[in-house]
Protein backbone atom coordinates (compact mmCIF):
# COMPACT_ATOMS: atom_id res chain seq x y z
CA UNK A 1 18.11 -5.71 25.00
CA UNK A 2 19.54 -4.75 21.56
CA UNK A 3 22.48 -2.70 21.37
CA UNK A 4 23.04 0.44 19.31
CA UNK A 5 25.36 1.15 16.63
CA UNK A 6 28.72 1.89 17.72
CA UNK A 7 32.12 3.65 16.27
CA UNK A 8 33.79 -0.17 16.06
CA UNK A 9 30.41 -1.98 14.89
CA UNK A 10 30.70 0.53 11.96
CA UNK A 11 34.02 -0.15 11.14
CA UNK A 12 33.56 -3.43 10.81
CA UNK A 13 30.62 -3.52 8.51
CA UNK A 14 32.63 -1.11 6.25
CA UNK A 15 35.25 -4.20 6.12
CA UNK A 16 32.46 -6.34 4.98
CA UNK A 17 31.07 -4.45 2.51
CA UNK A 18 32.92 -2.24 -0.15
CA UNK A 19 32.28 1.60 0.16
CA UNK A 20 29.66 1.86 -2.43
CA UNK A 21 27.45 0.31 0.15
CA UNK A 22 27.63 3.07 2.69
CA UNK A 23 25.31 6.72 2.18
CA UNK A 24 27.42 9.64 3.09
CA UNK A 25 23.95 11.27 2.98
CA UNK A 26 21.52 9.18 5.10
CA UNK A 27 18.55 12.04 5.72
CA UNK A 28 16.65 10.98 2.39
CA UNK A 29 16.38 7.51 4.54
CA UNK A 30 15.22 9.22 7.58
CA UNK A 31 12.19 10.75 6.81
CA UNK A 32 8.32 9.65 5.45
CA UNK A 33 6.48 10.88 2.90
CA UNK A 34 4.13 13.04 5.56
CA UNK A 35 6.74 14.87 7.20
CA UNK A 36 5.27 13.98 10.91
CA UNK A 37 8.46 12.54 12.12
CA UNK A 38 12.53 10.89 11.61
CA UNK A 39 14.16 7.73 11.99
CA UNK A 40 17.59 7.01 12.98
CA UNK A 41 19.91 4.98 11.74
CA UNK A 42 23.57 4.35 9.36
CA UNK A 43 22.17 3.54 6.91
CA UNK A 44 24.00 0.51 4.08
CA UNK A 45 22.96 -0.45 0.69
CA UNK A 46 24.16 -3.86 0.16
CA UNK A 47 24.40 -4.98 -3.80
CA UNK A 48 23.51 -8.86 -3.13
CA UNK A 49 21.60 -11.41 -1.26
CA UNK A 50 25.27 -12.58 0.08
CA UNK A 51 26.07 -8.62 1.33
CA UNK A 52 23.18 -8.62 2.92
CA UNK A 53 23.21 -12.04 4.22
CA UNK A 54 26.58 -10.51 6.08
CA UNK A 55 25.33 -7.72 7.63
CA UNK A 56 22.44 -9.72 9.07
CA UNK A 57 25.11 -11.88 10.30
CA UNK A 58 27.29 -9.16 12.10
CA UNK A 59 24.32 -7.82 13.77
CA UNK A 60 22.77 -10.64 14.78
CA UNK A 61 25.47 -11.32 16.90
CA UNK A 62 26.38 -7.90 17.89
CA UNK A 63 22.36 -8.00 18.40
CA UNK A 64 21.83 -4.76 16.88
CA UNK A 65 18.36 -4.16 15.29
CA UNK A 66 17.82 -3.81 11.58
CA UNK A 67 15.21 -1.61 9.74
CA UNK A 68 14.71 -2.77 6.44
CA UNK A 69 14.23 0.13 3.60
CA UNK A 70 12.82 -0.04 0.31
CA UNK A 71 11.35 2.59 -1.86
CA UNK A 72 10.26 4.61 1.63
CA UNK A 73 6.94 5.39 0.68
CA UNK A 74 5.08 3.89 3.56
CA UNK A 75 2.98 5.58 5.28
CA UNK A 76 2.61 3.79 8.63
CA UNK A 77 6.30 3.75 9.96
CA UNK A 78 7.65 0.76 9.09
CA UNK A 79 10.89 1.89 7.31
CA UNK A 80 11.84 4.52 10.47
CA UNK A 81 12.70 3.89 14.04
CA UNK A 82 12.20 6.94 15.73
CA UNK A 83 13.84 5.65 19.78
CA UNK A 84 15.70 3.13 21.09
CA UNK A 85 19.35 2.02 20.25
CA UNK A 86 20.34 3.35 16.97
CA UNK A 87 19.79 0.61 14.37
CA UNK A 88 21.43 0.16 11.09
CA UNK A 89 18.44 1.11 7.90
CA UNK A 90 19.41 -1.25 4.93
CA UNK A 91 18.70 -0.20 1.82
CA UNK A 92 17.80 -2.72 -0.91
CA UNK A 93 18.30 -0.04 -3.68
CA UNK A 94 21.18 -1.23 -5.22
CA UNK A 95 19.46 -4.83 -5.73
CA UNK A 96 18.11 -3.68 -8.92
CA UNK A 97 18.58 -6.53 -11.75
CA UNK A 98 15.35 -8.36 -12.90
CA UNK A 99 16.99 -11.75 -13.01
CA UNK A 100 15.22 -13.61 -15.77
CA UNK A 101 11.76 -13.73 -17.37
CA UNK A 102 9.83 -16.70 -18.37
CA UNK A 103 7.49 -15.76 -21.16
CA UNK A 104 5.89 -19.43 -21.13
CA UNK A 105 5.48 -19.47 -17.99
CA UNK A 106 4.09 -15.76 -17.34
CA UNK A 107 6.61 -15.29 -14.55
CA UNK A 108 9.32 -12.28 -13.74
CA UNK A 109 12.46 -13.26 -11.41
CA UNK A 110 13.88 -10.18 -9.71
CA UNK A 111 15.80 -8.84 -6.64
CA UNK A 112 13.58 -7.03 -3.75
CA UNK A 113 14.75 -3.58 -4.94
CA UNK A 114 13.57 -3.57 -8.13
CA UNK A 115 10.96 -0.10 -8.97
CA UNK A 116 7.58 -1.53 -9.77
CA UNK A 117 7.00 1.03 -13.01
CA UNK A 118 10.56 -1.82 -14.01
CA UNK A 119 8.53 -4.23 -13.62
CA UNK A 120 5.70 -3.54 -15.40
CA UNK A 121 7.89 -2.26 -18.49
CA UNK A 122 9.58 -5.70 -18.30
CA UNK A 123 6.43 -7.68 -17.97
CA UNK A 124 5.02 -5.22 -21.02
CA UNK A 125 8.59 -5.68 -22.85
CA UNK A 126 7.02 -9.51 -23.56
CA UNK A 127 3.50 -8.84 -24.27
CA UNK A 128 2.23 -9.89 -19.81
CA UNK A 129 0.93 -7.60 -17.28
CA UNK A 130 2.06 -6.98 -14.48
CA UNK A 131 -0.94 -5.69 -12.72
CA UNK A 132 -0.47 -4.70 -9.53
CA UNK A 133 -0.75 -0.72 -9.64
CA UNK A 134 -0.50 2.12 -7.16
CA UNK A 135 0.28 5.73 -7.23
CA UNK A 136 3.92 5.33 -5.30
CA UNK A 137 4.70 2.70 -8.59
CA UNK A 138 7.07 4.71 -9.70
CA UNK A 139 9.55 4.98 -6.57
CA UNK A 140 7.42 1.94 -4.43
CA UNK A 141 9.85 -1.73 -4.67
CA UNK A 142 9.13 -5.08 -5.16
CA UNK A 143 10.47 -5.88 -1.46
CA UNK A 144 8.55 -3.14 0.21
CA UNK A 145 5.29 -3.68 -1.40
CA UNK A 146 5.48 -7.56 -0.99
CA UNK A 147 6.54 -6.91 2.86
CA UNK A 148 3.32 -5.08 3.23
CA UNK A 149 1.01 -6.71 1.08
CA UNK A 150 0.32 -3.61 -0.84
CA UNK A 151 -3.20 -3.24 -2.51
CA UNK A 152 -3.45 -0.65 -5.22
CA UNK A 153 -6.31 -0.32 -7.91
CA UNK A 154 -6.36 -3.43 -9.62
CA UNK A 155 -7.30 -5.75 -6.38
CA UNK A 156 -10.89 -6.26 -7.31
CA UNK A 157 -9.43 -8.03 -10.10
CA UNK A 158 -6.25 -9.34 -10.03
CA UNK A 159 -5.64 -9.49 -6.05
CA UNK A 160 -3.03 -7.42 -3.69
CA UNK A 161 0.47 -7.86 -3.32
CA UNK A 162 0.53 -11.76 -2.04
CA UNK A 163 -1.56 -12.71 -5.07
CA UNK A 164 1.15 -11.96 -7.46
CA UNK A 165 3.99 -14.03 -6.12
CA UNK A 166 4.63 -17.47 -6.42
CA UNK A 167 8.22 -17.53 -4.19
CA UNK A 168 10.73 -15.33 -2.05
CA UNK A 169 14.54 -15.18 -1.29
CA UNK A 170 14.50 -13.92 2.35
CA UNK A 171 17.51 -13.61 4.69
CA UNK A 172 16.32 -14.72 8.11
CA UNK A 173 17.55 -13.02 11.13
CA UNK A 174 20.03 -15.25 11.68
CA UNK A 175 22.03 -14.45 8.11
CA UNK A 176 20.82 -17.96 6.55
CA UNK A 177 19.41 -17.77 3.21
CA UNK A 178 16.19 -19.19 2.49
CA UNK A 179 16.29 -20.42 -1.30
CA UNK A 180 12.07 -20.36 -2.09
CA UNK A 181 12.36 -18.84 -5.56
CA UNK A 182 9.94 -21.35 -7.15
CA UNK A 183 8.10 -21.11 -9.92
CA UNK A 184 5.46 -23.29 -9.18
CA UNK A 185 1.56 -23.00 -8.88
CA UNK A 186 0.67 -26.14 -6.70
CA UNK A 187 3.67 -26.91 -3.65
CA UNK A 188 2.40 -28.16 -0.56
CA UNK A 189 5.37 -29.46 0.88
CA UNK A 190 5.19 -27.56 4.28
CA UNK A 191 3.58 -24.43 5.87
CA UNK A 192 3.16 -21.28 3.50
CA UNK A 193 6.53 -19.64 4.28
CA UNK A 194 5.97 -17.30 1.70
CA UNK A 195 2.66 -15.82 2.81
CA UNK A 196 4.54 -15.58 6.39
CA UNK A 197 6.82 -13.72 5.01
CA UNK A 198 4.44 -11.49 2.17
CA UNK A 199 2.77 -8.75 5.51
CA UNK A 200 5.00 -9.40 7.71
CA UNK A 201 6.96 -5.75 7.12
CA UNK A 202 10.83 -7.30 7.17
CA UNK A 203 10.10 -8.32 11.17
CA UNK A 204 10.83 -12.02 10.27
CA UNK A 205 13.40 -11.34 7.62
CA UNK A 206 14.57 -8.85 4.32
CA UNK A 207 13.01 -10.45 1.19
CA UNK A 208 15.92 -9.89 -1.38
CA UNK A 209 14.18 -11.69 -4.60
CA UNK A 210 10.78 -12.49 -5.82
CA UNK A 211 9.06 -14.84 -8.73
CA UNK A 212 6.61 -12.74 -9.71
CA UNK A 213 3.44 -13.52 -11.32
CA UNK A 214 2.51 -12.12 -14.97
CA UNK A 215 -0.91 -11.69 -16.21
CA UNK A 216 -2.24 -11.45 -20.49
CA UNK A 217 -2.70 -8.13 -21.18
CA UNK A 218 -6.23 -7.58 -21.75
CA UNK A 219 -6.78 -6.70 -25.54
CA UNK A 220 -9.07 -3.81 -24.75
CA UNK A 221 -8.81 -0.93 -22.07
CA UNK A 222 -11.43 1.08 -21.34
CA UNK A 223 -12.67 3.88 -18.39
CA UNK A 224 -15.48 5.70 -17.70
CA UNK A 225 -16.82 7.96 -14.57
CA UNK A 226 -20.39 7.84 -13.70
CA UNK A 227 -22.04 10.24 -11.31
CA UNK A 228 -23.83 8.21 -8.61
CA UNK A 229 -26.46 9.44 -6.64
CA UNK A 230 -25.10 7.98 -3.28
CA UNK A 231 -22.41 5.15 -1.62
CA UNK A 232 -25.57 2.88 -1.70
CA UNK A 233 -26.03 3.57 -5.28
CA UNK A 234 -22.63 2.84 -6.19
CA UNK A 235 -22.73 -0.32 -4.70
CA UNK A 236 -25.39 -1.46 -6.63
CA UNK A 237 -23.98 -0.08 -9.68
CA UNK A 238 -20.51 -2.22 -8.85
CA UNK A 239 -22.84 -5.46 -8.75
CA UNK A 240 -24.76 -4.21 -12.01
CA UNK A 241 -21.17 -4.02 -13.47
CA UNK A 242 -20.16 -7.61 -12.01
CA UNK A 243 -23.36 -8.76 -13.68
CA UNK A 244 -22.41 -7.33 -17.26
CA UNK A 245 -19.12 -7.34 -17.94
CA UNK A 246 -18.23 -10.06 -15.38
CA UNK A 247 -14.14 -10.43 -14.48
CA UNK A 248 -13.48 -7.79 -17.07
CA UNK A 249 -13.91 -5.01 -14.51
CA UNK A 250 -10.49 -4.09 -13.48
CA UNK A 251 -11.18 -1.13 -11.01
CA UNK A 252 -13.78 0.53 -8.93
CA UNK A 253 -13.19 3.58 -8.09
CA UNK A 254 -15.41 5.98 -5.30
CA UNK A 255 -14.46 9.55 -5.02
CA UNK A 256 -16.72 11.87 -2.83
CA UNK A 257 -17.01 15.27 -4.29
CA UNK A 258 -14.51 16.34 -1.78
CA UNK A 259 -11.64 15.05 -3.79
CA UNK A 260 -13.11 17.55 -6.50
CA UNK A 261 -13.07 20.40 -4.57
CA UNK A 262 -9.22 19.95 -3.30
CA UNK A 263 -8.33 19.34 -6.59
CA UNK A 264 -9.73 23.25 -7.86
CA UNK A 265 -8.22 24.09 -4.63
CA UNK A 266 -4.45 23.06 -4.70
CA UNK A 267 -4.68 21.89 -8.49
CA UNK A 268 -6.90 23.79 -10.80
CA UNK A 269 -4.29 23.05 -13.82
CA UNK A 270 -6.35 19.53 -13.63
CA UNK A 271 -9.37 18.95 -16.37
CA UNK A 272 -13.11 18.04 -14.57
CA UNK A 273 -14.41 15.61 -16.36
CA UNK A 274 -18.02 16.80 -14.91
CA UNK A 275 -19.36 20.53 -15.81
CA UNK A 276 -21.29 20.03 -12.24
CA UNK A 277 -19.25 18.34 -9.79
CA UNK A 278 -21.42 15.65 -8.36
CA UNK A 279 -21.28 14.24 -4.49
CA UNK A 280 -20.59 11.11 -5.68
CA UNK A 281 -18.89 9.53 -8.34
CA UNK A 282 -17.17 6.26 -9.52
CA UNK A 283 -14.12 5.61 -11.54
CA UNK A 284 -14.69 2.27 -13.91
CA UNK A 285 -11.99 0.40 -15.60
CA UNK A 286 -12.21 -2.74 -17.57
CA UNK A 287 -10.03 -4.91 -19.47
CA UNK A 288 -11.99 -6.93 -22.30
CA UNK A 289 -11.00 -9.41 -24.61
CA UNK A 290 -10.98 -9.37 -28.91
CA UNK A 291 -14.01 -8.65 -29.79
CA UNK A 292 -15.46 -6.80 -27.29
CA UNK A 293 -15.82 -3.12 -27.24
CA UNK A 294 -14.98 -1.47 -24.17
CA UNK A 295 -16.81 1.80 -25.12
CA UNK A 296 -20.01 -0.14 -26.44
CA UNK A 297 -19.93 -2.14 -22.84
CA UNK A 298 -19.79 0.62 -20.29
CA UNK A 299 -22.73 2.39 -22.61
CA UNK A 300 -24.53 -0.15 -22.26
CA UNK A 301 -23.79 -0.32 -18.30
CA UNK A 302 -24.47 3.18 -17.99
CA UNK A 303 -27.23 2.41 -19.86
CA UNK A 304 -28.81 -0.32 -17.53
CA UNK A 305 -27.46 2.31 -14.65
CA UNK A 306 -29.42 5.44 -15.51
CA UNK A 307 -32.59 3.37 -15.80
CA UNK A 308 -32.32 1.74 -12.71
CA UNK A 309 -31.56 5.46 -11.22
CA UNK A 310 -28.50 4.11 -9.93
CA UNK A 311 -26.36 7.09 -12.23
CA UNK A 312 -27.43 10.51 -12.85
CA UNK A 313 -24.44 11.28 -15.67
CA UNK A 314 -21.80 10.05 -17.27
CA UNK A 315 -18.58 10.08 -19.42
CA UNK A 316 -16.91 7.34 -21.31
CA UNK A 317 -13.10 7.41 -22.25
CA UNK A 318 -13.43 6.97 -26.36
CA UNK A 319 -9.33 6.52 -26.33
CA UNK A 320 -6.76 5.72 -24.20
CA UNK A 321 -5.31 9.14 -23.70
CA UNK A 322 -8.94 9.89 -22.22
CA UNK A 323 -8.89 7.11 -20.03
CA UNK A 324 -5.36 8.06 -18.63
CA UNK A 325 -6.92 11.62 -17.89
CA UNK A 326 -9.42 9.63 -15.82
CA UNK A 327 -6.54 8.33 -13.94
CA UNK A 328 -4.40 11.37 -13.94
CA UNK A 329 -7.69 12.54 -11.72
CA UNK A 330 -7.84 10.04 -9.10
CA UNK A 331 -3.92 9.88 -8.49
CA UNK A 332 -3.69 13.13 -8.05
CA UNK A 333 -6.16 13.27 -5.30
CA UNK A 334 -3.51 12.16 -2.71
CA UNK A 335 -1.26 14.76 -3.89
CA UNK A 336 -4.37 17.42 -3.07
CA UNK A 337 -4.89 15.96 -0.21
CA UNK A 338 -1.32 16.14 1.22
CA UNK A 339 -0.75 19.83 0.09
CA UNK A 340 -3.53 20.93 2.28
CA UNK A 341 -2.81 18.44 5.07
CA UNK A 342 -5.17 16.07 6.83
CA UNK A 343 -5.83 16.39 10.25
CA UNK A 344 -5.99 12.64 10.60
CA UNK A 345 -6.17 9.56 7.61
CA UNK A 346 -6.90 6.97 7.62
CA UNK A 347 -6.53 3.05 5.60
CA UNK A 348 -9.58 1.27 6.51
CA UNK A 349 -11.36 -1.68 5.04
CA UNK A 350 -15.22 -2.29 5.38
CA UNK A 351 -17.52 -5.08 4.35
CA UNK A 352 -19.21 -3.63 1.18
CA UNK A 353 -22.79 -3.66 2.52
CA UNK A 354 -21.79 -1.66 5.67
CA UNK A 355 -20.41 0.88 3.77
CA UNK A 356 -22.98 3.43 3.06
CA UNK A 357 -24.31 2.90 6.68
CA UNK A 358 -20.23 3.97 8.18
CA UNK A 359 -20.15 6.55 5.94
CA UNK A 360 -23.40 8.50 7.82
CA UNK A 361 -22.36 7.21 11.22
CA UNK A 362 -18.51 8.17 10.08
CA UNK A 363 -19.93 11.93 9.20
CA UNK A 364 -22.82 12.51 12.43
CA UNK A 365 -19.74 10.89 15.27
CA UNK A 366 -17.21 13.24 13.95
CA UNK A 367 -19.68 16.51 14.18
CA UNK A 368 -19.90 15.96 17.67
CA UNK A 369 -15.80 16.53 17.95
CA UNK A 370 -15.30 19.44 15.52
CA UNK A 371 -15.85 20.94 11.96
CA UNK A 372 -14.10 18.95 9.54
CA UNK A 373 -13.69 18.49 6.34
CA UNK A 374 -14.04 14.88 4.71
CA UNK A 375 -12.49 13.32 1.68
CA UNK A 376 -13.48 9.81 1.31
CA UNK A 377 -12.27 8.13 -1.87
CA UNK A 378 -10.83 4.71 -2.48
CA UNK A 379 -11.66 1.14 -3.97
CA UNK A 380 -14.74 0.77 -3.69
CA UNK A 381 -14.53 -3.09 -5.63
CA UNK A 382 -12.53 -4.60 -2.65
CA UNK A 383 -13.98 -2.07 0.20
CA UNK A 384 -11.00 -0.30 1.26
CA UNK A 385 -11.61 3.58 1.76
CA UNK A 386 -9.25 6.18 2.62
CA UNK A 387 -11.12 8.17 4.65
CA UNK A 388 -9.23 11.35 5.98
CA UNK A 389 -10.52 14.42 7.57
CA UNK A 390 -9.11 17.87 7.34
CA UNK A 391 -9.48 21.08 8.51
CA UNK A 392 -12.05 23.72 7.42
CA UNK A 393 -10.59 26.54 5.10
CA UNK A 394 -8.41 28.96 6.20
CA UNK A 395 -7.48 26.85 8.86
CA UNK A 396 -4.06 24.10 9.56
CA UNK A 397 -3.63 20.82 10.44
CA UNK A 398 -1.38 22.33 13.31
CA UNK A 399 -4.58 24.12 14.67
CA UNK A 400 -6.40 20.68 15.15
CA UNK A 401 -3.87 18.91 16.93
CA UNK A 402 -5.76 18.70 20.04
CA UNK A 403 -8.16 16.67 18.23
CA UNK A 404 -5.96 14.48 16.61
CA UNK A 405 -6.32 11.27 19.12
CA UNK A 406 -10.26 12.18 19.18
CA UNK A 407 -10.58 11.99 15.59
CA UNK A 408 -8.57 8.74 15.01
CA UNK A 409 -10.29 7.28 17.99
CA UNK A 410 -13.75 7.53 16.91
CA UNK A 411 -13.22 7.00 13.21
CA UNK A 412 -11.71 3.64 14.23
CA UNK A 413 -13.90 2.55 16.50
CA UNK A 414 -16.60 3.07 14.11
CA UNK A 415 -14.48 0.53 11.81
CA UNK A 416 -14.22 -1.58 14.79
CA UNK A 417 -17.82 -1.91 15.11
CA UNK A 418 -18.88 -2.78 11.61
CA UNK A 419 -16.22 -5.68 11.73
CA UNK A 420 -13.77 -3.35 9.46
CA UNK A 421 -9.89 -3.04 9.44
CA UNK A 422 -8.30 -0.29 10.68
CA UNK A 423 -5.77 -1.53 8.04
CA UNK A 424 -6.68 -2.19 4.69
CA UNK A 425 -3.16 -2.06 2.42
CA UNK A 426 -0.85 0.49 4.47
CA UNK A 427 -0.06 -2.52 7.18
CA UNK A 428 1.14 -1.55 10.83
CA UNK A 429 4.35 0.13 10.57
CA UNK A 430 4.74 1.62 13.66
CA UNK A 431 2.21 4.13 14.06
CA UNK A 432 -0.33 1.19 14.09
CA UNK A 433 1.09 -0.56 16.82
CA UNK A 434 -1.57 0.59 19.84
CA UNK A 435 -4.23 -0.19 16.97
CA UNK A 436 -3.37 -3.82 16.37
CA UNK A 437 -3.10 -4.11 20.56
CA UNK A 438 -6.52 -2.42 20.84
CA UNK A 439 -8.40 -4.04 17.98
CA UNK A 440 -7.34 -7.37 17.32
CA UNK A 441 -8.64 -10.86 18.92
CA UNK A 442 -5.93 -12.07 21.83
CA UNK A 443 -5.26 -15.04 20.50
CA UNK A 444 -3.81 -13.64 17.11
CA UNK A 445 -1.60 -11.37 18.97
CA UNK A 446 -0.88 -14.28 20.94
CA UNK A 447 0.28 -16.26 17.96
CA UNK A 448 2.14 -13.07 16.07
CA UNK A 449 4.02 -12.86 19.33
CA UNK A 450 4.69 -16.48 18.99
CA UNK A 451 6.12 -16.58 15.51
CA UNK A 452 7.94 -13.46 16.21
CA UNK A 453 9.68 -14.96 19.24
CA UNK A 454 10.36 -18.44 16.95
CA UNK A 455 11.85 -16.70 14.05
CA UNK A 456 13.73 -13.77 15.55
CA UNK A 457 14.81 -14.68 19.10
CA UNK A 458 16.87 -11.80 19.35
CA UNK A 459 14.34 -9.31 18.27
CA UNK A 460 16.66 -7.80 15.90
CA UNK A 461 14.00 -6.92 11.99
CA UNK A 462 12.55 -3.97 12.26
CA UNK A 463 12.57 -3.82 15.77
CA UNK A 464 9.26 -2.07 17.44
CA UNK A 465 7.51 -2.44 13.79
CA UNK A 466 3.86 -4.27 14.10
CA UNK A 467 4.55 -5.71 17.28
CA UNK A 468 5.81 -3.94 20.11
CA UNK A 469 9.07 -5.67 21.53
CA UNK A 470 11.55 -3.66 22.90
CA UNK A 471 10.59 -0.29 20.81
CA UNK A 472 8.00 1.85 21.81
CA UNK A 473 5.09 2.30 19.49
CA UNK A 474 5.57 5.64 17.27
CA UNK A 475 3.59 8.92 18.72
CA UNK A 476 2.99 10.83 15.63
């Protein structure tokens, strides 16, 4: 059994560490971006891979659980513990320094609490890309994103999270340091420690460094939205657009016309880029080389499109302040969606050419719980949806709370069924706990409980996080 935080235990972390390490404020720590419920914890910032090397230490042997924290924009529960024996939250905030940058080499150095937006400035500073991207990039760490495996908008292209790192510092739960910042492409001197560590949410250590990959920046950026006449269509349009322009599509976007009609709603300060909202729309964005105009290649996709009768309309960003209004669109649909409030979301991942067919099933099985309203929206390119369902107007979330379990239950079964994810770039966290139990084949529990049990005896990262231990799964 792990062992809460005590008056003494306290104490004697605050003679490890110096008192810039310790929040006299810990409630910004405590909470998640949804408001559905708190963590617990005293919560430290160590400054260095040594600091936090010695609190691992003192807990481990005062066995005393540790929930890692890094920019706390989750969304699942990883970074809170809501029961159990009070753990201590560690903070990687104050690991801020991008250690060095190898231009030749396209690859950043930095500590796990590094801001991605930093990141991307530094990797821009020298002419690279950094290109993972995400609407959180601008609070969201390098630790916290590479312990999830976060996705983003650029994963058709360029890959999620684990794609972009080539080695890890990690403190295991014993307080050892494991030294795997390389630089290298090709090492296969061993099992893949890093891709252990990249997903596994800081239960089998706290990554505290990263060699990030950089990418060339692609000499021209371009975006366009095209109306679609339905999920089926826009499928066909994202092979039409593999066809033509190849790996220079960076994005594909879906929005339903949903998103549209929250954004009026909660948002109206927000330019339409349609004069008739359609049901169904894409977001395009490509990165081209010299020589080729982005403009003149989505024409001539829309083009091809409209033809086929794959796109009914159309707009093309002619500069890059129109292309960022594109964007300004589709990141602020979360936003909409959070001011009025979902009754249930939902991070899902589909094989492309079940799509369309989930969608109809997704729309007739909830009918037969309720009247809902549904906003699905995501990337489309690598099949990961955010499908969330909210109340009707001039209704609550609070109202529908009955049909909370109902709604999640059936929308993931559905994913079940058509050999989906129930998580496609959020991870497990806590509140997915039941859902990795309930959906996943035995033997990969069995060996997640086995690596768990190898690599943390004592059951001490992120205790009750993906796996159920000694913590009970979150009830939210």
């Amino acid at each position: 059994m792990l062992n809460p935080v005590t008056p003494d235990f306290e104490k004697l972390l605050r003679g490890l560490l110096p008192a810039a390490a310790f929040k006299d404020d810990s409630t910004p720590y405590l909470s998640e971006p949804r408001g559905r419920w708190a963590g617990q914890g005293l919560v430290v910032a160590p400054v260095s891979t040594d600091e936090v090397a010695s609190v691992v230490r003192a807990c481990a042997e005062a066995r005393i659980g540790i929930v890692p924290y890094s920019g706390g924009t989750g969304l699942v529960g990883g970074q809170l513990q809501q029961k159990g024996p009070v753990p201590v939250v560690l903070s990687l905030e104050r690991m801020n320094r991008i250690r060095q940058v190898y231009p030749s080499e396209n690859v950043l150095v930095c500590d796990a609490g590094v801001i991605l937006a930093d990141v991307q400035k530094a990797a821009s500073d020298i002419g690279r890309l950094f290109p993972l991207s995400l609407a959180s990039e601008g609070s969201a760490r390098i630790g916290g994103l590479l312990s999830t495996n976060a996705g983003g908008v650029n994963v058709l292209r360029y890959g999620n999270a684990r794609a972009q790192c080539l080695g890890l510092e990690v403190v295991r739960p014993d307080g050892t340091i494991w030294h795997g910042l390389t630089r290298l492409r090709k090492d296969n001197t061993g099992y893949d420690l890093r891709n252990l560590m990249i997903g596994a949410e800081g239960t089998l250590g706290i990554i505290t460094g990263a060699a990030l990959k950089l990418a060339p920046c692609p000499a021209g950026l371009g975006a366009a939205m095209m109306a679609v006449a339905s999920p089926a269509a826009a499928l066909a349009l994202l092979a039409m657009a593999g066809e033509q322009i190849g790996e220079g599509v960076s994005a594909f976007e879906i929005i339903h016309r949903q998103g549209f009609d929250f954004l009026s709603e909660v948002g109206p300060e927000i330019k339409q880029p349609f004069d008739e909202v359609p049901e169904w729309s894409v977001l395009i964005d490509v990165g081209l080389p010299a020589g080729l105009s982005p403009e003149e290649v989505l024409e001539a996709l829309f083009a091809t499109a409209f033809e086929a009768g794959l796109v009914t309309d159309g707009v093309i960003a002619q500069n890059h302040a129109q292309r960022d209004a594109f964007w300004h669109i589709r990141e602020s649909i979360p936003e909409a969606n959070r001011r009025i409030g979902s009754v249930s979301s939902h991070d899902i991942s589909i094989p492309l050419s079940a799509i369309p067919t989930f969608i109809d099933r997704g729309k007739q099985a909830l009918a037969e719980v309720g009247a809902f309203r549904i906003n699905c929206f995501g990337h489309l390119g690598d099949g990961n949806l955010h499908y969330n369902v909210f109340p009707m107007p001039g209704k609550a979330r609070a109202d529908y709370e009955a049909e909370r379990p109902e709604v999640k239950r059936v929308v993931h079964d559905l994913v079940h069924s058509v050999d989906g994810s129930v998580s496609a770039e959020h991870g497990i966290g806590r509140l997915k706990v039941k859902d990795l139990e309930k959906y996943s084949d035995p033997a990969k529990l069995a060996m997640l409980r086995a690596i768990k049990d190898a690599l943390d005896p004592k059951g001490i990262m992120n205790p009750g996080a993906v796996l159920r231990g000694q913590m009970p799964p979150a009830e939210v």
